[in-house]
N, C-alpha and C. Protein backbone atom coordinates (compact mmCIF):
# COMPACT_ATOMS: atom_id res chain seq x y z
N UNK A 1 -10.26 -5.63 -3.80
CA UNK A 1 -9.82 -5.13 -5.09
C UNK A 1 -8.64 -4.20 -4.87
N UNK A 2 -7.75 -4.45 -5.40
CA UNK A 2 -6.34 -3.71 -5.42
C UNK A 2 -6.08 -2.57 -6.15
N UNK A 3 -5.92 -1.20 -5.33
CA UNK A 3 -5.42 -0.41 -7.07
C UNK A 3 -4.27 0.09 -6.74
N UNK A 4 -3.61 0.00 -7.10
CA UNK A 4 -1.99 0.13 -7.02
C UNK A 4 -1.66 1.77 -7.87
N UNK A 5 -1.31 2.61 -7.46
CA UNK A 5 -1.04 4.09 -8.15
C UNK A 5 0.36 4.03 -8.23
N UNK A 6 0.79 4.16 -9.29
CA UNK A 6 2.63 4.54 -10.08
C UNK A 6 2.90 5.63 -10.33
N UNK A 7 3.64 6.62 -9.79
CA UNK A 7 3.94 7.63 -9.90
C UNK A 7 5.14 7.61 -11.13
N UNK A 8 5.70 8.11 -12.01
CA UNK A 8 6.73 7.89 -12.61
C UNK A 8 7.04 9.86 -13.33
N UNK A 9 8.22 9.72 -12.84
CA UNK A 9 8.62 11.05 -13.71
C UNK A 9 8.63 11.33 -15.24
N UNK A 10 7.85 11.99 -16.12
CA UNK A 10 7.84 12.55 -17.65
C UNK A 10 9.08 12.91 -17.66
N UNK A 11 9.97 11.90 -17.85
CA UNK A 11 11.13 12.05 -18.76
C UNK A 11 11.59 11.23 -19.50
N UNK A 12 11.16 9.76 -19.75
CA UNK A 12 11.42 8.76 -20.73
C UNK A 12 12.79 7.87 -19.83
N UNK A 13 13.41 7.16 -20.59
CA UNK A 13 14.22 6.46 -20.30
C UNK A 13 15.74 6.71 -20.62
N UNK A 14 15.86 7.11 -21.77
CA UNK A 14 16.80 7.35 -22.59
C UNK A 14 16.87 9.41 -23.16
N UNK A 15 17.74 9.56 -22.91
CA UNK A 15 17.65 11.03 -23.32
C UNK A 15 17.20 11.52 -24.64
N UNK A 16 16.82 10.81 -25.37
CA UNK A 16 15.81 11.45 -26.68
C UNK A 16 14.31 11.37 -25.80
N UNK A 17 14.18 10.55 -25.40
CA UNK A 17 12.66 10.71 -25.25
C UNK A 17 11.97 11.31 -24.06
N UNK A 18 10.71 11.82 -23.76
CA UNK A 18 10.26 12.61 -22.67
C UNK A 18 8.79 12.17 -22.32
N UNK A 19 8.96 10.73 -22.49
CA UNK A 19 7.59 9.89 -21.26
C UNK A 19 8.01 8.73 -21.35
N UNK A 20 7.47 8.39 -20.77
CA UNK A 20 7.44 6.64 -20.74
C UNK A 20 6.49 6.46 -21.85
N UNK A 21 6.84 5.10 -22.21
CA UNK A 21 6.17 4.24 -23.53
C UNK A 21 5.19 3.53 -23.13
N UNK A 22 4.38 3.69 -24.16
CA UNK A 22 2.78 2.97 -24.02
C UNK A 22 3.48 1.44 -23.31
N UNK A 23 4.48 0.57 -24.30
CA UNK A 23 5.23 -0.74 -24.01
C UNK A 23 5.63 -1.11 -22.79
N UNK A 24 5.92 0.26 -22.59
CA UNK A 24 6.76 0.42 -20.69
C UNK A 24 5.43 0.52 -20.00
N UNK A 25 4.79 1.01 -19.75
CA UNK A 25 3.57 1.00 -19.01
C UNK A 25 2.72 -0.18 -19.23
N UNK A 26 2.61 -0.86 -20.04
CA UNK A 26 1.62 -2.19 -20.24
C UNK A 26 2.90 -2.69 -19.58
N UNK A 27 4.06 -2.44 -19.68
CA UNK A 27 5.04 -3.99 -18.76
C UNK A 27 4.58 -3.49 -17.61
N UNK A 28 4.73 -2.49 -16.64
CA UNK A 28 4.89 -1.78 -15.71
C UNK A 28 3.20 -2.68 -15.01
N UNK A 29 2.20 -2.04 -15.89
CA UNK A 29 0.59 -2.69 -15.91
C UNK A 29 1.07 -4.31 -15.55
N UNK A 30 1.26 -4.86 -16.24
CA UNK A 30 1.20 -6.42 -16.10
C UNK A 30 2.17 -6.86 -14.87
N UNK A 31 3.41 -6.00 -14.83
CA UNK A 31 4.06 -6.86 -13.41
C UNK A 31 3.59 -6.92 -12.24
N UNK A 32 2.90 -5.54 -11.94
CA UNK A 32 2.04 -5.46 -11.18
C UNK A 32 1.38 -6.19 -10.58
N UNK A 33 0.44 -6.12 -11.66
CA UNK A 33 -0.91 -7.41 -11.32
C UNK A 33 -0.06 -8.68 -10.94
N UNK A 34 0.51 -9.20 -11.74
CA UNK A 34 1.00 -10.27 -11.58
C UNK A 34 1.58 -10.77 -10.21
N UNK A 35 2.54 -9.37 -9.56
CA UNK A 35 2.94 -9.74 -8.11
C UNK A 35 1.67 -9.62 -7.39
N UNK A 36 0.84 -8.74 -7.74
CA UNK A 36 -0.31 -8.88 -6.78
C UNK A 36 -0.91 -10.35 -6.70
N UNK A 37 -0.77 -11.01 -7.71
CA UNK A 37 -1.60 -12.99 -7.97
C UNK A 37 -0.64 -13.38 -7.43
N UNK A 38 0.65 -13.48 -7.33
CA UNK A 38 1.25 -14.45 -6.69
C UNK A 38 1.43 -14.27 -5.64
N UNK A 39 2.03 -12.70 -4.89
CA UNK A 39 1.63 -12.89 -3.48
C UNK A 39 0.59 -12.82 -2.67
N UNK A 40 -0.61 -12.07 -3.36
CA UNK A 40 -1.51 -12.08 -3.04
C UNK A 40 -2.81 -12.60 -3.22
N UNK A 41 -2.45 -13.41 -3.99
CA UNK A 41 -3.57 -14.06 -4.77
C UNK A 41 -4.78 -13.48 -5.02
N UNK A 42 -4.17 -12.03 -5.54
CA UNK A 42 -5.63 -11.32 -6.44
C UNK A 42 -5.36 -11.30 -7.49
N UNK A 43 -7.35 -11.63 -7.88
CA UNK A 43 -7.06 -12.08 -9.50
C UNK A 43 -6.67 -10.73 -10.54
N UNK A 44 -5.98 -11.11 -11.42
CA UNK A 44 -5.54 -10.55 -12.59
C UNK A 44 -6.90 -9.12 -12.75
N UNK A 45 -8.13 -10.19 -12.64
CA UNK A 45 -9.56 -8.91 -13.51
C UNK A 45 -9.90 -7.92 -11.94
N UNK A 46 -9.38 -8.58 -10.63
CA UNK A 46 -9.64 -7.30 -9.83
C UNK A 46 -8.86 -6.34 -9.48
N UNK A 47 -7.97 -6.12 -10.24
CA UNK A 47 -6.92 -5.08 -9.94
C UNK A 47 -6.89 -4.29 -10.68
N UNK A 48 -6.22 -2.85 -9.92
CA UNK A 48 -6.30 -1.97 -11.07
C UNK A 48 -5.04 -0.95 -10.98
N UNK A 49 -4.58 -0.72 -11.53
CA UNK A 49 -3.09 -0.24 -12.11
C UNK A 49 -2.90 1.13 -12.52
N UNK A 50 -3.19 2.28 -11.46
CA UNK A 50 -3.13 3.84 -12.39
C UNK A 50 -1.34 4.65 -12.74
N UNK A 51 -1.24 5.12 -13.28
CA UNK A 51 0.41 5.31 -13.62
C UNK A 51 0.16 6.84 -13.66
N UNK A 52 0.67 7.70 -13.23
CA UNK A 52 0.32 9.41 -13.33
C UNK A 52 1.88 9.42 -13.72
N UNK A 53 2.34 9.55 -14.73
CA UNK A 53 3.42 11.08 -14.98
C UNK A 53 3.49 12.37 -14.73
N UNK A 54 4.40 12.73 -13.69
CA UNK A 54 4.44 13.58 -13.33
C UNK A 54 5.67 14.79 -13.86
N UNK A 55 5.78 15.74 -14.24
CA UNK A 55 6.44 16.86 -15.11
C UNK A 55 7.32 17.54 -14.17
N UNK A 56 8.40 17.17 -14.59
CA UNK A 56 9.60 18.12 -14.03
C UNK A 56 9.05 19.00 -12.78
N UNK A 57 8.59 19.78 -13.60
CA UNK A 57 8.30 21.19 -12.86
C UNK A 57 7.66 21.12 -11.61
N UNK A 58 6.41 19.33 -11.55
CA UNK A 58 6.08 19.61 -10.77
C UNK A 58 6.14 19.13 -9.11
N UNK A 59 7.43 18.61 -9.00
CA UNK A 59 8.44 18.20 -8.17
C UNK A 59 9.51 18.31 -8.05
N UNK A 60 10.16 18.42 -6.22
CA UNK A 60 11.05 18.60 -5.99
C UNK A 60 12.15 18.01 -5.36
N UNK A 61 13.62 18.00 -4.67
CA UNK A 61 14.38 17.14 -4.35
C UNK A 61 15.07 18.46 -3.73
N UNK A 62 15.65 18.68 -2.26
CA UNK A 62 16.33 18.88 -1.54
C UNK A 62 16.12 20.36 -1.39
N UNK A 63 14.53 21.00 -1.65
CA UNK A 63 14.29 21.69 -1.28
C UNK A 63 14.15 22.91 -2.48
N UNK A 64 14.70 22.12 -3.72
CA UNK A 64 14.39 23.09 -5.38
C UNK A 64 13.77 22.65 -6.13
N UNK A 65 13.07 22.61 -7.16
CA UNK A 65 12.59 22.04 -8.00
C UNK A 65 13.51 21.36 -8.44
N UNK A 66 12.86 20.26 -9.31
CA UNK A 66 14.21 18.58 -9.23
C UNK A 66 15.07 19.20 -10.73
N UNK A 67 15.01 19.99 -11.93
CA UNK A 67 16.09 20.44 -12.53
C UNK A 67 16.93 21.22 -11.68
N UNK A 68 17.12 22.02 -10.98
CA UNK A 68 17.68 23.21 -10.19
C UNK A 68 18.23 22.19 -9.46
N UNK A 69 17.87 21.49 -8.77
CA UNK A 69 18.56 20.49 -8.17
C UNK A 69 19.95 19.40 -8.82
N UNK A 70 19.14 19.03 -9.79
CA UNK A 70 20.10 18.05 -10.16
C UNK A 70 21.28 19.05 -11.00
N UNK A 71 21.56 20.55 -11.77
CA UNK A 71 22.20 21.43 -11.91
C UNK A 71 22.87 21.63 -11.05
N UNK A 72 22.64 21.60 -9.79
CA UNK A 72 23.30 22.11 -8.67
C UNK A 72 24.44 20.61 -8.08
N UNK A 73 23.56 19.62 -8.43
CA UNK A 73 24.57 18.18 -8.54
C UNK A 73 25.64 18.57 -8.89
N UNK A 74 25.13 18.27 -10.39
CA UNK A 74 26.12 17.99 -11.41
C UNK A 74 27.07 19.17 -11.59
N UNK A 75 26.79 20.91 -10.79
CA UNK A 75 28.23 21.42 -10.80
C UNK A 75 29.12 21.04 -9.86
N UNK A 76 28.43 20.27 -9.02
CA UNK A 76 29.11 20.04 -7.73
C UNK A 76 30.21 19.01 -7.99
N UNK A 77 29.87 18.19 -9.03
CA UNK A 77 30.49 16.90 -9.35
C UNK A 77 31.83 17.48 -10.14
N UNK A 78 31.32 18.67 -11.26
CA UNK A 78 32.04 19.00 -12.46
C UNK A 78 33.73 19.49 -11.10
N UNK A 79 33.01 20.18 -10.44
CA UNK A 79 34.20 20.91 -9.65
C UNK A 79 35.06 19.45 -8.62
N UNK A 80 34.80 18.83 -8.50
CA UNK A 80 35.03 17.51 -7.41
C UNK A 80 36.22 16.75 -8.55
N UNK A 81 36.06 16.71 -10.12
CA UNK A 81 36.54 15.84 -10.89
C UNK A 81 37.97 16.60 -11.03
């Protein structure tokens, strides 16, 4: 039995929104499984698919929390242009 865990960052896709969509996660749910049946030929009903959103705050990237980080990008970029 397969359970496959998805980590995905709480911030949506598009800058209005701040999660992923029920829509996005049932696709996310179904591709899953699905590569699991074809390469692995497990069935569809033994798998299981957990997705955790995880919140800004509570991860990091290059040693800051991942806003402070990507701030620190994007002045880097502003000054480069």
């Amino acid at each position: 039995m397969p359970i496959v865990n998805i980590q995905v960052t709480r911030e949506g896709t598009t800058p209005d929104r701040d999660s992923v969509t029920a829509e996005e996660k049932a696709a996310l749910i179904k591709g899953v499984s699905e590569l699991l049946l074809n390469v692995l030929k497990k069935p569809l009903e033994s798998t299981f698919v957990i997705i955790e959103e995880v919140d800004t705050d509570n991860w990091g990237w290059g040693g800051l929390p991942v806003l402070e980080y990507r701030g620190k990008v994007a002045a880097k970029k502003a000054t480069e242009e």
